[in-house]
PDB file of N, CA and C in Angstrom:
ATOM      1  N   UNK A   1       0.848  -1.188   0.000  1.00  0.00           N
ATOM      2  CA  UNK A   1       0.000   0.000   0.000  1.00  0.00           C
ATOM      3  C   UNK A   1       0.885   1.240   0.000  1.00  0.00           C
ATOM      4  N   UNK A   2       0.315   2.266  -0.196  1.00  0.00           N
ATOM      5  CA  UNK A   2       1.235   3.672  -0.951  1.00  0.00           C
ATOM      6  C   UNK A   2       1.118   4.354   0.588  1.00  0.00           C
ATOM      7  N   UNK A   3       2.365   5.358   0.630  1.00  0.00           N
ATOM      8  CA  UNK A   3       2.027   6.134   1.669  1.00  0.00           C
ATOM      9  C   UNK A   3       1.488   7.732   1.334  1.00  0.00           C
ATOM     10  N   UNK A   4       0.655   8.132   2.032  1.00  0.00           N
ATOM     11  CA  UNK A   4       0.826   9.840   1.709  1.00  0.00           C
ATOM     12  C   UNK A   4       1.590  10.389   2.138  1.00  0.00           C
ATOM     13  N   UNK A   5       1.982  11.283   0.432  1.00  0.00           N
ATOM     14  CA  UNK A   5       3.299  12.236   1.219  1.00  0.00           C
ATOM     15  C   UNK A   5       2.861  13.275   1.874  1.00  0.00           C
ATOM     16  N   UNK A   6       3.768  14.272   2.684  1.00  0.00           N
ATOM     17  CA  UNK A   6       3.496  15.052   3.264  1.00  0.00           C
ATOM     18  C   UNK A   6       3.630  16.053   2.545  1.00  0.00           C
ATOM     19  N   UNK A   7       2.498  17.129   2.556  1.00  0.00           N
ATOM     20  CA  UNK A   7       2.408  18.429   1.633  1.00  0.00           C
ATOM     21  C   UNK A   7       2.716  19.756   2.210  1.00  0.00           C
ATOM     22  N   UNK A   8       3.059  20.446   1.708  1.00  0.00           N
ATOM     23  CA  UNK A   8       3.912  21.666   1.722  1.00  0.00           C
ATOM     24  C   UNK A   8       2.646  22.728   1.850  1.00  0.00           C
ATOM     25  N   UNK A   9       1.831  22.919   0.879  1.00  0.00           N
ATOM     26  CA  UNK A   9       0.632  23.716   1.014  1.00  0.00           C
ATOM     27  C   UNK A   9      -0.749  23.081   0.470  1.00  0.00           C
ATOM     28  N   UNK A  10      -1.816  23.872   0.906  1.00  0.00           N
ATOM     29  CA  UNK A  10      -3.011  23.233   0.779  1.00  0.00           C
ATOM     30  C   UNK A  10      -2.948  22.717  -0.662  1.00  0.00           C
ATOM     31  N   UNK A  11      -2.563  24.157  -1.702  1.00  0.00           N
ATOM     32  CA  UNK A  11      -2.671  23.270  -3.106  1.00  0.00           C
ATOM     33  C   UNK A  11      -2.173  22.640  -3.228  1.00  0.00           C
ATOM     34  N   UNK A  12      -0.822  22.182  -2.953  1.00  0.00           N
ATOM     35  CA  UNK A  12      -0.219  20.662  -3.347  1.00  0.00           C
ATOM     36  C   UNK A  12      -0.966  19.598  -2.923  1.00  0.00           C
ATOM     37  N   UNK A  13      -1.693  19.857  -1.756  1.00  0.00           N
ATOM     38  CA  UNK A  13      -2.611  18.635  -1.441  1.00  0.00           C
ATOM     39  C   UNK A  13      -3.423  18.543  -2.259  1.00  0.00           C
ATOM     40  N   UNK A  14      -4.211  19.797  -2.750  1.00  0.00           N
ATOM     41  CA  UNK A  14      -5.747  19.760  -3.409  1.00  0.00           C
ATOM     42  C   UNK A  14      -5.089  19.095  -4.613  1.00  0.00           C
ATOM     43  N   UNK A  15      -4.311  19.743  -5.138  1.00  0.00           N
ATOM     44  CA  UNK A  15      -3.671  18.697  -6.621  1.00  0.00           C
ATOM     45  C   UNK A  15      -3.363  17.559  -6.488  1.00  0.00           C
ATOM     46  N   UNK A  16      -3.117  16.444  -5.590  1.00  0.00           N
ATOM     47  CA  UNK A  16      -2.343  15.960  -5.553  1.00  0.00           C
ATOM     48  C   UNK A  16      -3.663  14.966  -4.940  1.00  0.00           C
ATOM     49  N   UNK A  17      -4.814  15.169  -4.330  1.00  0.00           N
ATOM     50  CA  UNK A  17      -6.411  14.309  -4.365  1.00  0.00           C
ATOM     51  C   UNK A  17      -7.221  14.443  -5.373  1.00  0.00           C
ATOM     52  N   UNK A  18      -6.684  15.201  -6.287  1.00  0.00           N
ATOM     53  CA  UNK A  18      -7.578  15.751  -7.450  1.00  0.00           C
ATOM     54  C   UNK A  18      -7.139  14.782  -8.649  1.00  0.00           C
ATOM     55  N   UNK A  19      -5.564  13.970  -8.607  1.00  0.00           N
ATOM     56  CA  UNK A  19      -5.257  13.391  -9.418  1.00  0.00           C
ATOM     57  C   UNK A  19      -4.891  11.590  -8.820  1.00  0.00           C
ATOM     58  N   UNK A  20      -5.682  11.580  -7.652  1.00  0.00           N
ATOM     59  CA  UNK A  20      -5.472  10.160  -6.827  1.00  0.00           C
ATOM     60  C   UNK A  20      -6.733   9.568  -5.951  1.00  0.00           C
ATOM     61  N   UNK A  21      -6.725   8.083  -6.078  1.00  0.00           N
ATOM     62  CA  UNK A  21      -7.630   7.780  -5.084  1.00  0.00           C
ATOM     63  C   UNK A  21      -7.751   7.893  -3.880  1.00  0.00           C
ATOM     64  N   UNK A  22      -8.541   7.879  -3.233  1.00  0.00           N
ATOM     65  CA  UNK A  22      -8.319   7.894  -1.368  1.00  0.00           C
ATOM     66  C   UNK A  22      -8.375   6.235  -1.487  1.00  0.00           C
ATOM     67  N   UNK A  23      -8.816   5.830  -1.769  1.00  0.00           N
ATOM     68  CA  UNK A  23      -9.042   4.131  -1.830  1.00  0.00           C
ATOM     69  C   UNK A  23      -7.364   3.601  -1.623  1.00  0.00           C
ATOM     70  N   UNK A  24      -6.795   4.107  -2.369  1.00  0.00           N
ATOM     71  CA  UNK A  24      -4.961   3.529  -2.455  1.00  0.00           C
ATOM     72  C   UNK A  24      -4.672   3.918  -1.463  1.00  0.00           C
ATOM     73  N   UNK A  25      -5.288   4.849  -0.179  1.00  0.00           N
ATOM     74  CA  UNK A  25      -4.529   5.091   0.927  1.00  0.00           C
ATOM     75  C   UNK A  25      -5.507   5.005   2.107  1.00  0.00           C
ATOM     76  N   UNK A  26      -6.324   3.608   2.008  1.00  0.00           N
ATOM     77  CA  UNK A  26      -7.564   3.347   2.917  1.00  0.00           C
ATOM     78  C   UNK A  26      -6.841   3.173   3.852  1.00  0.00           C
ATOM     79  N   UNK A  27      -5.787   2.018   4.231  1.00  0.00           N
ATOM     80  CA  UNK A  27      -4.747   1.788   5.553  1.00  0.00           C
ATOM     81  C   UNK A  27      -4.774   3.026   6.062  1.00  0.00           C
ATOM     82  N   UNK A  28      -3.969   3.776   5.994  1.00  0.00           N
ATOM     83  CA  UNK A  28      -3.357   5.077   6.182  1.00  0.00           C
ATOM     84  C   UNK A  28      -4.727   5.979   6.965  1.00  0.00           C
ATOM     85  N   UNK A  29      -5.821   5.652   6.724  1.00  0.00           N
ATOM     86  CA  UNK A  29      -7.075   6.655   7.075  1.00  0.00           C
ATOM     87  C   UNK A  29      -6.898   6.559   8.658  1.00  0.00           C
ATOM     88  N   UNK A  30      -7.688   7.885   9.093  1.00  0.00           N
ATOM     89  CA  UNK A  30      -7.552   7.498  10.958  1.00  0.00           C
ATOM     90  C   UNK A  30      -9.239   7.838  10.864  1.00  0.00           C
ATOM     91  N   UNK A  31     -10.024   6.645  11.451  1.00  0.00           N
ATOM     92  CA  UNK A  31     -11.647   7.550  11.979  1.00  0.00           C
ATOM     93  C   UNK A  31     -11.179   8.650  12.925  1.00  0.00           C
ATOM     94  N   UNK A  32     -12.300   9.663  12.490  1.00  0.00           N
ATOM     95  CA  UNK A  32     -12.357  10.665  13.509  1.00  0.00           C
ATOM     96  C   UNK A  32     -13.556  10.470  14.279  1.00  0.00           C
ATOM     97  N   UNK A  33     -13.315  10.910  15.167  1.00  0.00           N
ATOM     98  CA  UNK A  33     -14.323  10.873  16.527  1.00  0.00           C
ATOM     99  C   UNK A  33     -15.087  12.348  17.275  1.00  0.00           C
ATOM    100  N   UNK A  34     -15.944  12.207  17.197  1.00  0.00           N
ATOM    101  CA  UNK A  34     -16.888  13.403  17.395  1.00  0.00           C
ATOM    102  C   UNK A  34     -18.229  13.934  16.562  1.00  0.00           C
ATOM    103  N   UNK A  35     -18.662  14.647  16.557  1.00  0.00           N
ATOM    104  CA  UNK A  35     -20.164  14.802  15.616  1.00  0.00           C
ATOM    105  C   UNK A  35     -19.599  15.594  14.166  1.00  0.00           C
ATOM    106  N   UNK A  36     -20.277  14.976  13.675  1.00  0.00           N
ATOM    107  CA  UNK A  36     -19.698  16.271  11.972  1.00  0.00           C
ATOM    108  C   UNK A  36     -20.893  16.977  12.114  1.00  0.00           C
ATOM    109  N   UNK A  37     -20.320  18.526  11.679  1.00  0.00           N
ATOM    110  CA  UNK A  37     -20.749  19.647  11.706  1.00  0.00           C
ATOM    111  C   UNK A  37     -21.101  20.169  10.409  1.00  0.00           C
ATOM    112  N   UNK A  38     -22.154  20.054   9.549  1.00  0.00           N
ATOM    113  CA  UNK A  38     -22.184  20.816   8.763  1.00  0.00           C
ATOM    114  C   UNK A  38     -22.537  22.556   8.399  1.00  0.00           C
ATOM    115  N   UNK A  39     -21.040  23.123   8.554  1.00  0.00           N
ATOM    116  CA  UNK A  39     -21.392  24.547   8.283  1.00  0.00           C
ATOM    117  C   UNK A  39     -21.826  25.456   7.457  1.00  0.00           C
ATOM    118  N   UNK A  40     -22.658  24.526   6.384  1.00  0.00           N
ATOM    119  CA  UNK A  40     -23.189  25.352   5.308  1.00  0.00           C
ATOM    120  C   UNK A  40     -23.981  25.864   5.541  1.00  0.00           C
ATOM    121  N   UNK A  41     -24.407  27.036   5.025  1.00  0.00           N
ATOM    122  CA  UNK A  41     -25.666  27.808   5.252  1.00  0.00           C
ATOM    123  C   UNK A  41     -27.268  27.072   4.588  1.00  0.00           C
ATOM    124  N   UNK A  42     -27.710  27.125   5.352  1.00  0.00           N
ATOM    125  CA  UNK A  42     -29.043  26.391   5.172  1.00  0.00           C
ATOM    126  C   UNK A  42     -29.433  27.221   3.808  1.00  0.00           C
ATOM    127  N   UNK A  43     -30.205  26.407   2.548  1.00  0.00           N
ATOM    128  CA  UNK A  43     -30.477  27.125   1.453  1.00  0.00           C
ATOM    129  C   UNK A  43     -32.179  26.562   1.249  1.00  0.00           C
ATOM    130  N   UNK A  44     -33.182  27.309   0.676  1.00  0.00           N
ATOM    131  CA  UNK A  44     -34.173  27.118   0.966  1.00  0.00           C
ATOM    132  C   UNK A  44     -34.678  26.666  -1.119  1.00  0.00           C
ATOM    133  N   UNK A  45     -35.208  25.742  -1.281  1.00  0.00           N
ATOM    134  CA  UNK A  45     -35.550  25.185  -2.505  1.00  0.00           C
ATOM    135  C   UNK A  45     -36.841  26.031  -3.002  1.00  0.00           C
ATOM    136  N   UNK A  46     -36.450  26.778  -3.866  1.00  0.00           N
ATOM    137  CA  UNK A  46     -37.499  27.198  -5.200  1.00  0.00           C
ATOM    138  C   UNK A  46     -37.841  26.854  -5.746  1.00  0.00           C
ATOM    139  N   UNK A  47     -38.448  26.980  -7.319  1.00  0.00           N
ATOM    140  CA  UNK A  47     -38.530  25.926  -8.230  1.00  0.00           C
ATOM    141  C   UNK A  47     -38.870  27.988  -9.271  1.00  0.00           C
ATOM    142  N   UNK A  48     -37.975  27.277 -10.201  1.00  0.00           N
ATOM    143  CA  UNK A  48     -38.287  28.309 -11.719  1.00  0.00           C
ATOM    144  C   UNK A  48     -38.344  27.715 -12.939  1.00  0.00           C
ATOM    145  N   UNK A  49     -38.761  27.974 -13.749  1.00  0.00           N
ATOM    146  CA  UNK A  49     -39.178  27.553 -15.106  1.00  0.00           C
ATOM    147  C   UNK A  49     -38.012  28.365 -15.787  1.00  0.00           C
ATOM    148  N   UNK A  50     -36.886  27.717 -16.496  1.00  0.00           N
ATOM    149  CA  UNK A  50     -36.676  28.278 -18.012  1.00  0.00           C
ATOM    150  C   UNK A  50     -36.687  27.067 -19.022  1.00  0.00           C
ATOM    151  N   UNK A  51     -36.565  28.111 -19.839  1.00  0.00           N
ATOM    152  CA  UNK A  51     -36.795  27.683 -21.205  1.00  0.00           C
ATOM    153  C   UNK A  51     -35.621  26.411 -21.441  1.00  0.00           C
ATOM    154  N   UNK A  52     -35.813  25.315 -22.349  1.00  0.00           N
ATOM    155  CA  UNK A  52     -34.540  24.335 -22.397  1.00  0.00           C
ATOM    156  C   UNK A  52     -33.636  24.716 -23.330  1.00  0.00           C
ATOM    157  N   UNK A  53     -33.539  25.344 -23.743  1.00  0.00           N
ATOM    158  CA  UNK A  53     -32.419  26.076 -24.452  1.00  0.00           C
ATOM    159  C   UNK A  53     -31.881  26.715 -23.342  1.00  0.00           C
ATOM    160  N   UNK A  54     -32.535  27.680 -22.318  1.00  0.00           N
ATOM    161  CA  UNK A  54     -31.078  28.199 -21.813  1.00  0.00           C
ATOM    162  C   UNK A  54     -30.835  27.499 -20.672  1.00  0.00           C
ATOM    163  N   UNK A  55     -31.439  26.145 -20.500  1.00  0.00           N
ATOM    164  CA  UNK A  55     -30.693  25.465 -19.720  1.00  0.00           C
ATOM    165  C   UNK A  55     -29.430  24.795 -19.959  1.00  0.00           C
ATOM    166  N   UNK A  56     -30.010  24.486 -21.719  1.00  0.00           N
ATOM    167  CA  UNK A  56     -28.371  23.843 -21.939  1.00  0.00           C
ATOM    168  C   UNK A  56     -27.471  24.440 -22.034  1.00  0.00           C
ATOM    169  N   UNK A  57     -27.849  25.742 -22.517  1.00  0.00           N
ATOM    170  CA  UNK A  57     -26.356  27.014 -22.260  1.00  0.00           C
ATOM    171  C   UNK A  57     -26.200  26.761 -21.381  1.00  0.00           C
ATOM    172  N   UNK A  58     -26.565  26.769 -19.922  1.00  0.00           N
ATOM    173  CA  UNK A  58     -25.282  26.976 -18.763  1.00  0.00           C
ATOM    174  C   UNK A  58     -25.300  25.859 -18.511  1.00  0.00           C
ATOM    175  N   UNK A  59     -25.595  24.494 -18.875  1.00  0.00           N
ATOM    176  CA  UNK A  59     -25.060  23.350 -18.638  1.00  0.00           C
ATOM    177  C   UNK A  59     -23.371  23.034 -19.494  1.00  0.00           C
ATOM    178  N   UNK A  60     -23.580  23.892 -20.920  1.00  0.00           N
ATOM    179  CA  UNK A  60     -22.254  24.435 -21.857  1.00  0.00           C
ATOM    180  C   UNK A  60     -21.332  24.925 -20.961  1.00  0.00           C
ATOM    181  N   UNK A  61     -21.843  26.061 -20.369  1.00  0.00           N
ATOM    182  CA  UNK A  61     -20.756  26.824 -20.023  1.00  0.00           C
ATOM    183  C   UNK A  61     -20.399  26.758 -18.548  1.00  0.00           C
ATOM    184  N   UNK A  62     -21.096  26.004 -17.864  1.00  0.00           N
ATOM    185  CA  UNK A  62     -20.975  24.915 -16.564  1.00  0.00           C
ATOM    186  C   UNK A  62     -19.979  23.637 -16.423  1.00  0.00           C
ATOM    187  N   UNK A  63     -19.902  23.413 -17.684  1.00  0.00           N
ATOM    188  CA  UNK A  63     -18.663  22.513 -17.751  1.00  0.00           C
ATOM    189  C   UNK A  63     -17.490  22.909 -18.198  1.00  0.00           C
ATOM    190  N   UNK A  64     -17.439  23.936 -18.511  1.00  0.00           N
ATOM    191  CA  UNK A  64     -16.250  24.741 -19.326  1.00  0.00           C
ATOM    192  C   UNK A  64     -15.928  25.349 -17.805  1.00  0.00           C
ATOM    193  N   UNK A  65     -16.554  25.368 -16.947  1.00  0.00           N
ATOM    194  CA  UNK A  65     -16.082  26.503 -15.849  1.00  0.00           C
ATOM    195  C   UNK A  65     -15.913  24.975 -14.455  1.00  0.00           C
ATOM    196  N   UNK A  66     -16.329  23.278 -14.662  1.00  0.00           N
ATOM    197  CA  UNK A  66     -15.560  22.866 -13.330  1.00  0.00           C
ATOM    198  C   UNK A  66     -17.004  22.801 -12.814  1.00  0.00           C
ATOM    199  N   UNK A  67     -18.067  23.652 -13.008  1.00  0.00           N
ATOM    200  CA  UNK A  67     -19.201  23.394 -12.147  1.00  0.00           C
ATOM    201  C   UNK A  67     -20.910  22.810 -12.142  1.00  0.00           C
ATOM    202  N   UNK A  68     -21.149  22.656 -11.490  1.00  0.00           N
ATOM    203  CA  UNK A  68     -22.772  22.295 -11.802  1.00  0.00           C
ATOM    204  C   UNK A  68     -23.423  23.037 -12.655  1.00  0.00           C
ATOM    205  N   UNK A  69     -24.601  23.019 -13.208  1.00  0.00           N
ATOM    206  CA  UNK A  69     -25.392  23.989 -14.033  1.00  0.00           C
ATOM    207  C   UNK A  69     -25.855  24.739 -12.861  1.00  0.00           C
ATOM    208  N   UNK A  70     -26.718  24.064 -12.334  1.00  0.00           N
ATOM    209  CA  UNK A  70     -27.745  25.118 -10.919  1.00  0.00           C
ATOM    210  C   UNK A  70     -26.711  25.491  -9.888  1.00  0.00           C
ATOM    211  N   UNK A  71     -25.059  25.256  -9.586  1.00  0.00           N
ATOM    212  CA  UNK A  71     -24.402  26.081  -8.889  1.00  0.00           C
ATOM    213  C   UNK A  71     -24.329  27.735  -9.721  1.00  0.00           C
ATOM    214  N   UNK A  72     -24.364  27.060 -11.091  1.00  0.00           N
ATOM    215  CA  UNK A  72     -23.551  28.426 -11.953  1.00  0.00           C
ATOM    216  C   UNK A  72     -24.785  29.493 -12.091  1.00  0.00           C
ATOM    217  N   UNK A  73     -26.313  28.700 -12.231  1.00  0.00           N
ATOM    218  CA  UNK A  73     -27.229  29.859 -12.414  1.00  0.00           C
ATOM    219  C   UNK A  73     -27.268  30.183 -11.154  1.00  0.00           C
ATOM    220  N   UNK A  74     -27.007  29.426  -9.833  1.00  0.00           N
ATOM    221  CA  UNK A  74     -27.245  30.707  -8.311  1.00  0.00           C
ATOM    222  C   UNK A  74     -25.874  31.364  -8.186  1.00  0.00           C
ATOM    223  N   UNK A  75     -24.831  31.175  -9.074  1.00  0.00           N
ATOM    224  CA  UNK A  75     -23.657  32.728  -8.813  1.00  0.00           C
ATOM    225  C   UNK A  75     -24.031  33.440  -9.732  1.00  0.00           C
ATOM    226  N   UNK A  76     -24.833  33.257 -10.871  1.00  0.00           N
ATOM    227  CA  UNK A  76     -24.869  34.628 -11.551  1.00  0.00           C
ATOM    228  C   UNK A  76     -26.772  35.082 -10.821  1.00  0.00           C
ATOM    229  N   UNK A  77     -27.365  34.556 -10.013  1.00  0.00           N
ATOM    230  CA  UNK A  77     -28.767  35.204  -9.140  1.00  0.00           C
ATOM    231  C   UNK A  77     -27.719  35.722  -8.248  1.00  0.00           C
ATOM    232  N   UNK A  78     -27.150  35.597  -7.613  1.00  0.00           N
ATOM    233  CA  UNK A  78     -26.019  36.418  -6.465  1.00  0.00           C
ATOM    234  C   UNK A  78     -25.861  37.678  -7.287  1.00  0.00           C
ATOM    235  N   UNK A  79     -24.695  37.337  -8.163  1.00  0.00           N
ATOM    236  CA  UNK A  79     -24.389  38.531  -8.638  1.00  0.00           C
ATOM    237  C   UNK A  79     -25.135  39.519  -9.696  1.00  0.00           C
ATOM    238  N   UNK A  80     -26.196  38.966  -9.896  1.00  0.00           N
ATOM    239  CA  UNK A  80     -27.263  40.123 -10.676  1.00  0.00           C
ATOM    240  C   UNK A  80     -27.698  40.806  -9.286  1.00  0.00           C
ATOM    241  N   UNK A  81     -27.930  39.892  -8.305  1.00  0.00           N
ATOM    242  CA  UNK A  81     -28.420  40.779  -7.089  1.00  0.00           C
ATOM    243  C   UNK A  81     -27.670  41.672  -6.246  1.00  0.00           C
ATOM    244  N   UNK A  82     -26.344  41.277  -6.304  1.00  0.00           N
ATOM    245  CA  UNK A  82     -25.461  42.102  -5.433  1.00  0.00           C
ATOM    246  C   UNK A  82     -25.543  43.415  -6.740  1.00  0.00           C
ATOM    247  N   UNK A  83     -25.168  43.245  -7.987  1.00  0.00           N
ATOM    248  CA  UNK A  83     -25.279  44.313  -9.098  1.00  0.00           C
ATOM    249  C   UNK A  83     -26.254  45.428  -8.743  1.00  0.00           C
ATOM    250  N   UNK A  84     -27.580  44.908  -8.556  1.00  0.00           N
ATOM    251  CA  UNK A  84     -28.794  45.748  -8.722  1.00  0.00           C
ATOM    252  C   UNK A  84     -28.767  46.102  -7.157  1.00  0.00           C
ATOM    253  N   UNK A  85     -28.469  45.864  -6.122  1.00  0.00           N
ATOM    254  CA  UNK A  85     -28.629  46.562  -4.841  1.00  0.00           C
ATOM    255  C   UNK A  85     -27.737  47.411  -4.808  1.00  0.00           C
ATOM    256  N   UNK A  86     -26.551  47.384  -5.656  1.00  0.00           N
ATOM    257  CA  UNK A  86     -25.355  48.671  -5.622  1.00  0.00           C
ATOM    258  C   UNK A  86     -26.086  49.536  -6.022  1.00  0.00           C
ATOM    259  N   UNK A  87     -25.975  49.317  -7.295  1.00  0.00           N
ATOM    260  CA  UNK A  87     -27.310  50.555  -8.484  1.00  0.00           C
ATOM    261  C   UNK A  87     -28.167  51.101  -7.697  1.00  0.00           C
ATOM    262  N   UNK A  88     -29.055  49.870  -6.361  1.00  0.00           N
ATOM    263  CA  UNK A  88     -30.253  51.224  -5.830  1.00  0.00           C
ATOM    264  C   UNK A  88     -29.964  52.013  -4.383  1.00  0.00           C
ATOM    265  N   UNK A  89     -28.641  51.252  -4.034  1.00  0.00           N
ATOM    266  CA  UNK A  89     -28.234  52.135  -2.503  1.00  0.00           C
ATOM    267  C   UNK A  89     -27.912  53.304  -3.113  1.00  0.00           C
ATOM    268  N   UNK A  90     -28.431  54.423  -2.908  1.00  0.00           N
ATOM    269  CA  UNK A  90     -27.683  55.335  -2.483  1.00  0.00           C
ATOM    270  C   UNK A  90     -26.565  55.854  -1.787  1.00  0.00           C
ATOM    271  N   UNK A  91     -25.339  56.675  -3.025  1.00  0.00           N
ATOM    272  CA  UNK A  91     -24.064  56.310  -2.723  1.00  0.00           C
ATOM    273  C   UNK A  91     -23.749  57.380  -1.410  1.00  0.00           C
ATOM    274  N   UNK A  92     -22.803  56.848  -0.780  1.00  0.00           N
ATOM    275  CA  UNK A  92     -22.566  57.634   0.172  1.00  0.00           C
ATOM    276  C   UNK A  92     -22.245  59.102   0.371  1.00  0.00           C
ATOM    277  N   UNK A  93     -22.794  60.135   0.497  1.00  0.00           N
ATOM    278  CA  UNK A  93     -21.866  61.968   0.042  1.00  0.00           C
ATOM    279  C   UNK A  93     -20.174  61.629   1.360  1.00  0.00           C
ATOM    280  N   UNK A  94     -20.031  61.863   0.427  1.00  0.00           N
ATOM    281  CA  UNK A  94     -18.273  61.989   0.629  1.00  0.00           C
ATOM    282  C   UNK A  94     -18.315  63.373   2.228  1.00  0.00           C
ATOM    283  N   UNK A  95     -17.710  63.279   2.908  1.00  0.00           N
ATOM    284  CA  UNK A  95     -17.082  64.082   3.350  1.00  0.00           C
ATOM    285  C   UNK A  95     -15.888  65.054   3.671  1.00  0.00           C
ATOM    286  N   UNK A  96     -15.811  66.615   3.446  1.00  0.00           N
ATOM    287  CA  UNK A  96     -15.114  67.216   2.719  1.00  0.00           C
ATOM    288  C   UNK A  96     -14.064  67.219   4.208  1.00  0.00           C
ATOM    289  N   UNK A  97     -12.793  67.403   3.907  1.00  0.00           N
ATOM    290  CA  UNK A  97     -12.055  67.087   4.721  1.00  0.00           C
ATOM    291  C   UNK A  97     -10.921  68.952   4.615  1.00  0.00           C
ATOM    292  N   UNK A  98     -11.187  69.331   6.087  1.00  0.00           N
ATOM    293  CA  UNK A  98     -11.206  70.488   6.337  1.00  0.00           C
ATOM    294  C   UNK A  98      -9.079  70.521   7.161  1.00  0.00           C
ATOM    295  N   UNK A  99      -8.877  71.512   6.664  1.00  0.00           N
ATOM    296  CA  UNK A  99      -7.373  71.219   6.775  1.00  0.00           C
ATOM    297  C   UNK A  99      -7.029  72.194   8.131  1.00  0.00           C
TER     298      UNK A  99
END
């Protein structure tokens, strides 16, 4: 059985599980002990209708980018939304700075 080497930084690790099994280094595993914590933010299920054409676009351009289709349409609902709440805050008046 193979040993794991020891890594220098996170990416050498992330590269380096990205191109290997965990299976070749089942020996080597330690159980951990205690409750797993999942810290994701709780996300609440919608349901929207598009059209199947532009589903397969970002299923296209979902694989060109590494990710899911429905991860890639909720970063661009993020960022149309973070976009359009800039646009309607009202920007801050500057304060004039007196010498």
């Amino acid at each position: 059985m193979r040993k794991i080497p020891k890594f220098r930084t996170l990416e050498e690790e992330s590269e380096f599980w990205d191109t290997h099994s965990v299976a070749d280094y089942w020996d080597e595993l330690e159980d951990v002990k205690g409750p797993f914590v999942d810290a994701r933010p709780v996300k609440k299920l919608v349901s929207i209708r598009f059209d199947p054409a532009l589903i397969a676009a970002a299923k296209r351009i979902a694989r060109t980018k590494g990710v899911g289709y429905q991860t890639l349409l909720r970063m661009w609902a993020y960022e149309g939304l973070a976009r359009e709440l800039r646009r309607r805050s009202p920007a801050k008046p500057r304060q004039r700075r007196t010498a």
